[in-house]
PDB file of N, CA and C in Angstrom:
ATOM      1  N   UNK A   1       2.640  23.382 -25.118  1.00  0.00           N
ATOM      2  CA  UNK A   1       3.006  23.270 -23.704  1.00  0.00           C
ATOM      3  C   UNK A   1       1.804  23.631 -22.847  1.00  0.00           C
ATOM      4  N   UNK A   2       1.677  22.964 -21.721  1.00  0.00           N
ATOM      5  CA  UNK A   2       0.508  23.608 -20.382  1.00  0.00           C
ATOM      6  C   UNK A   2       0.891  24.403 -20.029  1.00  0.00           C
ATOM      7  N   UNK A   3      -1.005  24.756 -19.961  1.00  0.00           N
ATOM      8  CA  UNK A   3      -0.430  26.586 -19.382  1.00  0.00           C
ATOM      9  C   UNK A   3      -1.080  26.839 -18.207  1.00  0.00           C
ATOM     10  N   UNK A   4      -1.866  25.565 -17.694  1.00  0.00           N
ATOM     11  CA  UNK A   4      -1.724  25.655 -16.102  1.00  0.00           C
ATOM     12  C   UNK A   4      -0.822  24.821 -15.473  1.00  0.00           C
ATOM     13  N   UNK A   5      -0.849  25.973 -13.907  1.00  0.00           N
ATOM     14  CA  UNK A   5       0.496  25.396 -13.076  1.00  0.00           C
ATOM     15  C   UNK A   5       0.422  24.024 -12.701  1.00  0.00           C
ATOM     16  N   UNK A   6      -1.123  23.393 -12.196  1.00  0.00           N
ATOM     17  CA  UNK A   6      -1.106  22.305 -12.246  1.00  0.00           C
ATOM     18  C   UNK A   6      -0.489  21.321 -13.146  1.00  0.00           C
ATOM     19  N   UNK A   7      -0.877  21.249 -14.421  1.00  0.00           N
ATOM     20  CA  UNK A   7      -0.167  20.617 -15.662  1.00  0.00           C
ATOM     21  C   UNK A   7       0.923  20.436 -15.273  1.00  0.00           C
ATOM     22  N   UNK A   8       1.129  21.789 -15.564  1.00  0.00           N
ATOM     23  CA  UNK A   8       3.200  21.667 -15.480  1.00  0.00           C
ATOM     24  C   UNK A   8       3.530  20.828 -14.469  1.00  0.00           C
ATOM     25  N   UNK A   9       3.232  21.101 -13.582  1.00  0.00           N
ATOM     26  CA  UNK A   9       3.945  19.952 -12.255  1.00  0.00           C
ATOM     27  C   UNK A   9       3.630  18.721 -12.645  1.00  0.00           C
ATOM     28  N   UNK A  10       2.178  18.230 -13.291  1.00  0.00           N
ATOM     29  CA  UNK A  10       1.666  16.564 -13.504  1.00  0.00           C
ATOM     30  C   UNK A  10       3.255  16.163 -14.832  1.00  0.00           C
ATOM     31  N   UNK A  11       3.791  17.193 -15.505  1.00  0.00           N
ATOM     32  CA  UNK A  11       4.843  17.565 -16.433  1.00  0.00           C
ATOM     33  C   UNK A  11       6.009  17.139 -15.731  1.00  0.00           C
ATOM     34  N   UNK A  12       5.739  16.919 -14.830  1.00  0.00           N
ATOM     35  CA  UNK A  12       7.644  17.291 -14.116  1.00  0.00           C
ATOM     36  C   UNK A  12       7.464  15.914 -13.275  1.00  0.00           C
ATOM     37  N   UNK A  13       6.454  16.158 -12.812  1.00  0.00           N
ATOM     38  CA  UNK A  13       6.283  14.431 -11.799  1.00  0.00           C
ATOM     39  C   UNK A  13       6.005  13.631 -12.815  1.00  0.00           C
ATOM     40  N   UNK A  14       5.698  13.378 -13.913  1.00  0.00           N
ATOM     41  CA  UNK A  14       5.819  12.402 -14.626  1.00  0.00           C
ATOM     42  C   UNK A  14       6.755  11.914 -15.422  1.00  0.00           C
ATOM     43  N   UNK A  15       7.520  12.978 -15.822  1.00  0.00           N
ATOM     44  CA  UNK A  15       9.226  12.887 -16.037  1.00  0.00           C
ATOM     45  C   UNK A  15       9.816  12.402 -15.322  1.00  0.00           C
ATOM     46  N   UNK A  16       9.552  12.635 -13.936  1.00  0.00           N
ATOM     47  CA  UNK A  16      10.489  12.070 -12.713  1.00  0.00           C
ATOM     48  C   UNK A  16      10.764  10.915 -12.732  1.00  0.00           C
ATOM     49  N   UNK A  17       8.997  10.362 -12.583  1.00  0.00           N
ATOM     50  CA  UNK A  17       8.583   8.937 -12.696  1.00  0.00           C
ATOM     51  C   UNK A  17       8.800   8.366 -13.614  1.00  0.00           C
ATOM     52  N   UNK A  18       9.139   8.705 -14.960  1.00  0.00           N
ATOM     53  CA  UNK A  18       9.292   7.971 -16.066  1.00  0.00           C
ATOM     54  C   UNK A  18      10.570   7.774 -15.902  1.00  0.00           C
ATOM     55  N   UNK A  19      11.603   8.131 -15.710  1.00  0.00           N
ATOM     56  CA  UNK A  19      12.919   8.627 -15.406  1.00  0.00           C
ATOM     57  C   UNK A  19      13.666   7.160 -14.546  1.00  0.00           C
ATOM     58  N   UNK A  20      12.660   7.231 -13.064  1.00  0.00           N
ATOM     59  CA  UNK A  20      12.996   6.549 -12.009  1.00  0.00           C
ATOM     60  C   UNK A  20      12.528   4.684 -12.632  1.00  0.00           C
ATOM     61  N   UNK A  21      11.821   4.708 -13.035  1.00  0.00           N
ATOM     62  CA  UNK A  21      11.037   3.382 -13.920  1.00  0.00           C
ATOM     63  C   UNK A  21      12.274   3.207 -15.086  1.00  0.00           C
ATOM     64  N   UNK A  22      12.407   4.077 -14.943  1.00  0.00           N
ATOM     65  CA  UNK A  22      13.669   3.496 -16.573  1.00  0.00           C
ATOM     66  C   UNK A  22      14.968   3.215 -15.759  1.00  0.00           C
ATOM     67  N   UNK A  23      15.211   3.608 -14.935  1.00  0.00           N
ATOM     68  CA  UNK A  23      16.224   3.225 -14.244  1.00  0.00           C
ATOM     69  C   UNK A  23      16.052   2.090 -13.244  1.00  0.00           C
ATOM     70  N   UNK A  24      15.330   1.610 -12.725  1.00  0.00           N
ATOM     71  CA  UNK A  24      14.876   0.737 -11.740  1.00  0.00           C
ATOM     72  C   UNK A  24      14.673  -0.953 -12.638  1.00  0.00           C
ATOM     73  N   UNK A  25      14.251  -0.215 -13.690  1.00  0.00           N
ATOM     74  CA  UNK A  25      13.719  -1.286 -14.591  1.00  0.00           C
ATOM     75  C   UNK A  25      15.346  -1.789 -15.390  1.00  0.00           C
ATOM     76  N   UNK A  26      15.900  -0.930 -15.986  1.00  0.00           N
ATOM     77  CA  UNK A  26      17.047  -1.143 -16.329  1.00  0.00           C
ATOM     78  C   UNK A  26      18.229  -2.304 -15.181  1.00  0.00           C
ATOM     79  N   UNK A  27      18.243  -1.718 -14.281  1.00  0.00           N
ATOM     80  CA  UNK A  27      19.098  -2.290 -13.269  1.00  0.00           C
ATOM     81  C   UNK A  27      18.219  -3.637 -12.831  1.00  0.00           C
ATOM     82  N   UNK A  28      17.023  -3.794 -12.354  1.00  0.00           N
ATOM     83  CA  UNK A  28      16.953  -4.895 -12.720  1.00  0.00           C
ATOM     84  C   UNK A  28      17.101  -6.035 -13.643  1.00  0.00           C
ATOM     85  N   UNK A  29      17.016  -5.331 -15.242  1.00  0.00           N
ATOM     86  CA  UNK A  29      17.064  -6.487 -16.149  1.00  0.00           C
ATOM     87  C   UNK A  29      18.695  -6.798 -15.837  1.00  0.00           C
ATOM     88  N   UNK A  30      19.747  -5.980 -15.469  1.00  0.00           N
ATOM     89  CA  UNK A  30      21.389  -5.940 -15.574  1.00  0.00           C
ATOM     90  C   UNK A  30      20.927  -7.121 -14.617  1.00  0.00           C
ATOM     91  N   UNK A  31      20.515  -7.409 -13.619  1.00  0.00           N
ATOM     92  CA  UNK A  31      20.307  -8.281 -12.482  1.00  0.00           C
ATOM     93  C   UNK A  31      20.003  -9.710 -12.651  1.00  0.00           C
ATOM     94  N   UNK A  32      19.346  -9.493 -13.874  1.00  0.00           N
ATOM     95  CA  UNK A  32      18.486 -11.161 -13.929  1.00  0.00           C
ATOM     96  C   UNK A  32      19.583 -11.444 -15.354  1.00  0.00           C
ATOM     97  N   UNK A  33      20.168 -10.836 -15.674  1.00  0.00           N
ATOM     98  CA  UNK A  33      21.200 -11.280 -16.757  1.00  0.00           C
ATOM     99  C   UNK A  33      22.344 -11.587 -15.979  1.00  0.00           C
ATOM    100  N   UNK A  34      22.863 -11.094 -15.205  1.00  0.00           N
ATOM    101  CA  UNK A  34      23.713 -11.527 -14.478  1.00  0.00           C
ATOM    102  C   UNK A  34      23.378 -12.834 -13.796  1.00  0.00           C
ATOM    103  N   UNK A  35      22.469 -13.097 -13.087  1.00  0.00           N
ATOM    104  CA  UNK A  35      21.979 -14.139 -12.428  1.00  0.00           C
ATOM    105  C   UNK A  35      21.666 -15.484 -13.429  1.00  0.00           C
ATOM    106  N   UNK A  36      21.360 -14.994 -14.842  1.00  0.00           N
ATOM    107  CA  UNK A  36      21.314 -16.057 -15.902  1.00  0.00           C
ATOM    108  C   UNK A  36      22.631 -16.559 -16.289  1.00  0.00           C
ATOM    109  N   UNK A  37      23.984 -15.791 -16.040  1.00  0.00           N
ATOM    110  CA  UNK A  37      25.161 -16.175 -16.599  1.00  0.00           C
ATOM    111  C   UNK A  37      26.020 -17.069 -15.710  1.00  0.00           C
ATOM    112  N   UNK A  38      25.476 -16.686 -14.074  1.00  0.00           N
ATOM    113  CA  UNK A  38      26.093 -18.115 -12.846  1.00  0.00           C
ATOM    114  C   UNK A  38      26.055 -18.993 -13.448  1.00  0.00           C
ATOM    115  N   UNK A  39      27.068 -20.078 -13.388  1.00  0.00           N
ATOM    116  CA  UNK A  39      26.835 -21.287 -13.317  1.00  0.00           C
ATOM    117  C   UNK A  39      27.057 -22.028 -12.017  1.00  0.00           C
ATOM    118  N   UNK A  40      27.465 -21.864 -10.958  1.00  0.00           N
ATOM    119  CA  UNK A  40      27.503 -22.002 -10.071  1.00  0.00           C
ATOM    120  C   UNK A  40      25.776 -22.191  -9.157  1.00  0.00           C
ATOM    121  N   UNK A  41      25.681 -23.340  -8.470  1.00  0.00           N
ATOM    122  CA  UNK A  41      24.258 -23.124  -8.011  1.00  0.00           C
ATOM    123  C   UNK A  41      24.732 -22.252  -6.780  1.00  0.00           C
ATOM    124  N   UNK A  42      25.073 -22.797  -5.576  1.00  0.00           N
ATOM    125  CA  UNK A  42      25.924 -21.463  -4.675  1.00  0.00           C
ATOM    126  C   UNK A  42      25.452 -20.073  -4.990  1.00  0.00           C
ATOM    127  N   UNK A  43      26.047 -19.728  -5.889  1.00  0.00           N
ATOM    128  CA  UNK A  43      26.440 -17.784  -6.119  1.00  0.00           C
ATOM    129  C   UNK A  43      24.895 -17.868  -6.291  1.00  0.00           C
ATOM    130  N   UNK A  44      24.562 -18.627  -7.270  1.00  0.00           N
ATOM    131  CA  UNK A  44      23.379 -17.980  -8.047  1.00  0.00           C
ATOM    132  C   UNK A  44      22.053 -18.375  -6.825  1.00  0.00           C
ATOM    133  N   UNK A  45      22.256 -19.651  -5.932  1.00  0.00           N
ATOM    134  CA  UNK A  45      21.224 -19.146  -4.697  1.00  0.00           C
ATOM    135  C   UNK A  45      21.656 -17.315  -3.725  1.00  0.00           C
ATOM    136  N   UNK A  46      22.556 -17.124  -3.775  1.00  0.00           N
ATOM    137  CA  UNK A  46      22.779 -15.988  -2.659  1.00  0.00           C
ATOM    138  C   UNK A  46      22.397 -14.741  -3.573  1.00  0.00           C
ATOM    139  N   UNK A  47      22.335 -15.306  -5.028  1.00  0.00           N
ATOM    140  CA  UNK A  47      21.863 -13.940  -5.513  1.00  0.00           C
ATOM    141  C   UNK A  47      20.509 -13.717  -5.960  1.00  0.00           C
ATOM    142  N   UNK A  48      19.496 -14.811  -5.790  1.00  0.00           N
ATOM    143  CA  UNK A  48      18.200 -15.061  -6.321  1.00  0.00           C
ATOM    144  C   UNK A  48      17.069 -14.372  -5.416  1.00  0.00           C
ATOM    145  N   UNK A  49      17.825 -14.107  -3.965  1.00  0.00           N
ATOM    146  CA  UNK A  49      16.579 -13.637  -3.174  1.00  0.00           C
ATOM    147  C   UNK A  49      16.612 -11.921  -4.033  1.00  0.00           C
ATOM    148  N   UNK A  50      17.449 -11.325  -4.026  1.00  0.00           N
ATOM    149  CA  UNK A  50      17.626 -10.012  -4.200  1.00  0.00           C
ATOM    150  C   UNK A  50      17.115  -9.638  -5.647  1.00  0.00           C
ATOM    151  N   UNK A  51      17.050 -10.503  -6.564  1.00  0.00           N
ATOM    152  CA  UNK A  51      16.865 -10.210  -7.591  1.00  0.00           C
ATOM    153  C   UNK A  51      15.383 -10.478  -7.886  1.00  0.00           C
ATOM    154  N   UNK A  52      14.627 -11.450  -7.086  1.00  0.00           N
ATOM    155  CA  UNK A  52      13.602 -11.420  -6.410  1.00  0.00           C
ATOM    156  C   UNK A  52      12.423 -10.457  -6.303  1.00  0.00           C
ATOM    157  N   UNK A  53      13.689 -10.110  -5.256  1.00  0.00           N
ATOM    158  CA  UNK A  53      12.625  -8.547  -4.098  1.00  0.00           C
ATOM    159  C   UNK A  53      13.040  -7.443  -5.600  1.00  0.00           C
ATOM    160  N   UNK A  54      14.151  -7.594  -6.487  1.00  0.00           N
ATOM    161  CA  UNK A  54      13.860  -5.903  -7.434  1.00  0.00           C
ATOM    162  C   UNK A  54      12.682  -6.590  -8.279  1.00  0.00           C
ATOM    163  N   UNK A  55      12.128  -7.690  -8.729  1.00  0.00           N
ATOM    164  CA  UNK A  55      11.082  -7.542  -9.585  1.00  0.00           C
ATOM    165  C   UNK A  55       9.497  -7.528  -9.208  1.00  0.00           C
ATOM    166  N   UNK A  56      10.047  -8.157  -7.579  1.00  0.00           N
ATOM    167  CA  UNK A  56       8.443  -7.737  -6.920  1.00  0.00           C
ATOM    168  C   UNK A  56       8.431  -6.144  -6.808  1.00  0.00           C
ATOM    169  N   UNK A  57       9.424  -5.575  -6.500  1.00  0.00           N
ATOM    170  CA  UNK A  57       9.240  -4.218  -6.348  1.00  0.00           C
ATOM    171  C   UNK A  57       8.361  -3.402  -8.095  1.00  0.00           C
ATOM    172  N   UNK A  58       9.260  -4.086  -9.185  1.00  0.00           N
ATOM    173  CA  UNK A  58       8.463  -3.308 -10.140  1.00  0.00           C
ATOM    174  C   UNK A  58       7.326  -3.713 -10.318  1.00  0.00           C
ATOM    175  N   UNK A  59       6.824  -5.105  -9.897  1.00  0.00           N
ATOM    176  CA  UNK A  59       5.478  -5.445 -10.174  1.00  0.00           C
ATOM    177  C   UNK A  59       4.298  -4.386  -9.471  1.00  0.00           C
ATOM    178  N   UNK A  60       4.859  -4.174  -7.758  1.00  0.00           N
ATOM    179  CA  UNK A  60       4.110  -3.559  -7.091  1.00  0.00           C
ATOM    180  C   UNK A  60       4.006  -2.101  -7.606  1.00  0.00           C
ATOM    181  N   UNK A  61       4.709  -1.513  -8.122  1.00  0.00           N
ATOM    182  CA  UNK A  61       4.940  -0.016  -8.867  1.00  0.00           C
ATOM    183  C   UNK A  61       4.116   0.061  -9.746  1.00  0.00           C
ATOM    184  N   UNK A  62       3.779  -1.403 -10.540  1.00  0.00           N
ATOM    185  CA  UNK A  62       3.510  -1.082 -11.750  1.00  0.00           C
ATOM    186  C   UNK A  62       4.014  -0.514 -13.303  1.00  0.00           C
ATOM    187  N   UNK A  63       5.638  -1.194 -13.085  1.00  0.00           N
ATOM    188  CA  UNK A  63       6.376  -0.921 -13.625  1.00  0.00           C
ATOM    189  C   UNK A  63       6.186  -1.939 -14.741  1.00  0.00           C
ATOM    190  N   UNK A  64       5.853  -3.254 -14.212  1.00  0.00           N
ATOM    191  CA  UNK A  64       5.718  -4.906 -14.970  1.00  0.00           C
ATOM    192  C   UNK A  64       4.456  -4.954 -14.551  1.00  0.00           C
ATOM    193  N   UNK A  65       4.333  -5.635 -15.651  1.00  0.00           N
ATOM    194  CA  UNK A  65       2.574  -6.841 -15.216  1.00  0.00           C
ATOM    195  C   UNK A  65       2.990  -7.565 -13.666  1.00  0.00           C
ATOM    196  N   UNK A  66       2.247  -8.447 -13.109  1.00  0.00           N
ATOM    197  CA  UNK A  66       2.303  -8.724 -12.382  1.00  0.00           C
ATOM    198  C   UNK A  66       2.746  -9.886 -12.910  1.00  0.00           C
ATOM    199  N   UNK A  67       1.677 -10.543 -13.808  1.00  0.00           N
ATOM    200  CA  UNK A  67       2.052 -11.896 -14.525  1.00  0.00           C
ATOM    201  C   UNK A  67       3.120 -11.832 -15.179  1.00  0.00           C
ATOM    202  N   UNK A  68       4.124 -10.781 -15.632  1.00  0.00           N
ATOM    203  CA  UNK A  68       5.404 -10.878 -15.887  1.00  0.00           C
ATOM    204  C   UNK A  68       6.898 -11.394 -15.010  1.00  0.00           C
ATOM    205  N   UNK A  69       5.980 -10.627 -13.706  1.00  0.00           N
ATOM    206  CA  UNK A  69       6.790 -10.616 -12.969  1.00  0.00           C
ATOM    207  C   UNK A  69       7.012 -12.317 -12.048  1.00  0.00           C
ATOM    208  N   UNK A  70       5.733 -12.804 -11.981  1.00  0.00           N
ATOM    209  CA  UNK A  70       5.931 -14.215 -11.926  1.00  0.00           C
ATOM    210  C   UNK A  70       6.505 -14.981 -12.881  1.00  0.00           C
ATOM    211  N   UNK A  71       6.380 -14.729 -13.993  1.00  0.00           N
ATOM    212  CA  UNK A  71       6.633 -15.459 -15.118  1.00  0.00           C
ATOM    213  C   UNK A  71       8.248 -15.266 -15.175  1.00  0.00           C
ATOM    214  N   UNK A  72       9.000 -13.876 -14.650  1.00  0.00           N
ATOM    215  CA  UNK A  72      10.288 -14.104 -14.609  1.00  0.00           C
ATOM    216  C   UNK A  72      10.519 -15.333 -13.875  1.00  0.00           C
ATOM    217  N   UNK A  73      10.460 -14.678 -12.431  1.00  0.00           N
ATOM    218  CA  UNK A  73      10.354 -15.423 -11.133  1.00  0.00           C
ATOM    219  C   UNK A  73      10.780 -17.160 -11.658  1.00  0.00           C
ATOM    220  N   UNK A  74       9.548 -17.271 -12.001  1.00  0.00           N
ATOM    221  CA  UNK A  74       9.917 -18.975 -12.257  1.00  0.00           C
ATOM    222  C   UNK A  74      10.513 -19.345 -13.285  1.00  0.00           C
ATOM    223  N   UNK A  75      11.008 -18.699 -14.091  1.00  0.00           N
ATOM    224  CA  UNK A  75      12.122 -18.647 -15.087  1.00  0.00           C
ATOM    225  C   UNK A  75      13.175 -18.583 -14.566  1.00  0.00           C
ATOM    226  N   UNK A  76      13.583 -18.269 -13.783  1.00  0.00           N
ATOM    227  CA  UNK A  76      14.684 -17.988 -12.996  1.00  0.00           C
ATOM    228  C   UNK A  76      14.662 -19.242 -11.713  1.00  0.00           C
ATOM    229  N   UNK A  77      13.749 -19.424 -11.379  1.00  0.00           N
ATOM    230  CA  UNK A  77      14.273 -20.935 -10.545  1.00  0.00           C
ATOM    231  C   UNK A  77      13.942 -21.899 -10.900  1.00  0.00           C
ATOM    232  N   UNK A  78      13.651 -21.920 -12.478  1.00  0.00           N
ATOM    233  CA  UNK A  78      13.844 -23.339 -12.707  1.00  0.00           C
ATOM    234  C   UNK A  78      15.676 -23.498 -13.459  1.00  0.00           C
ATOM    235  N   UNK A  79      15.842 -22.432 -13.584  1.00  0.00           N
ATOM    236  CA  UNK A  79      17.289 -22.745 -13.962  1.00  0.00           C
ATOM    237  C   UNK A  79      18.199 -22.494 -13.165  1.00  0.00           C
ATOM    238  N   UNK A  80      17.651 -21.836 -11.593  1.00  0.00           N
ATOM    239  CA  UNK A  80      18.749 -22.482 -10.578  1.00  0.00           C
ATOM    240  C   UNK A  80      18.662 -23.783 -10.260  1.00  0.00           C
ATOM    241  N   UNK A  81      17.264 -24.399 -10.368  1.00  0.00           N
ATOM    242  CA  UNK A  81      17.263 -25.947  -9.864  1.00  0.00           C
ATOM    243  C   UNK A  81      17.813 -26.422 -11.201  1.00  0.00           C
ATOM    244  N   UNK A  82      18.086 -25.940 -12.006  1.00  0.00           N
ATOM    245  CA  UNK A  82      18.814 -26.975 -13.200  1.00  0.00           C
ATOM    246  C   UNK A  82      20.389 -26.813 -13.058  1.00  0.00           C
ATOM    247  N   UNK A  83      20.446 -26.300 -12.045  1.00  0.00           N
ATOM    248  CA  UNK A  83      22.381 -26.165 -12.067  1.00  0.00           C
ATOM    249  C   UNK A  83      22.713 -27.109 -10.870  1.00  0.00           C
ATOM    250  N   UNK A  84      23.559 -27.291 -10.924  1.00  0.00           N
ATOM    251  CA  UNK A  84      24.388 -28.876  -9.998  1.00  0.00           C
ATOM    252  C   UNK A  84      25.432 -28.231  -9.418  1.00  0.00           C
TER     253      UNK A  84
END
């Protein structure tokens, strides 16, 4: 264990952060699985912006690659433009 006070805290804020990333990250993937199971084009446009803005958010965090995060992105609207 660290045995300076500094440490310990880089200890506790990085738990935090690891913590908040596992959860952020989690609820997004619940998001883009959900959004993969619409069949409806409708639902699945009103739900594409939002699901959107959570993976730009982990890109900008640094939660995802960036190039992941595009690479969802257009994974995801090419199979809203494939629904009728």
């Amino acid at each position: 264990m660290a045995n300076h006070s500094a440490t310990k805290k880089d200890v506790r804020q990085a738990s935090k952060r690891r913590e908040r990333n596992k959860y952020y990250g989690k609820t997004t993937r619940n998001a883009i699985r959900d959004l993969r199971e619409v069949k409806e084009k409708k639902a699945a446009a009103e739900k594409m912006p939002t699901t959107v803005a959570m993976i730009d958010k982990l890109a900008k965090k640094g939660v995802i690659h960036k190039n992941k995060a595009a690479n969802l992105k257009s994974k995801l609207a090419k199979k809203l433009n494939k629904l009728s």
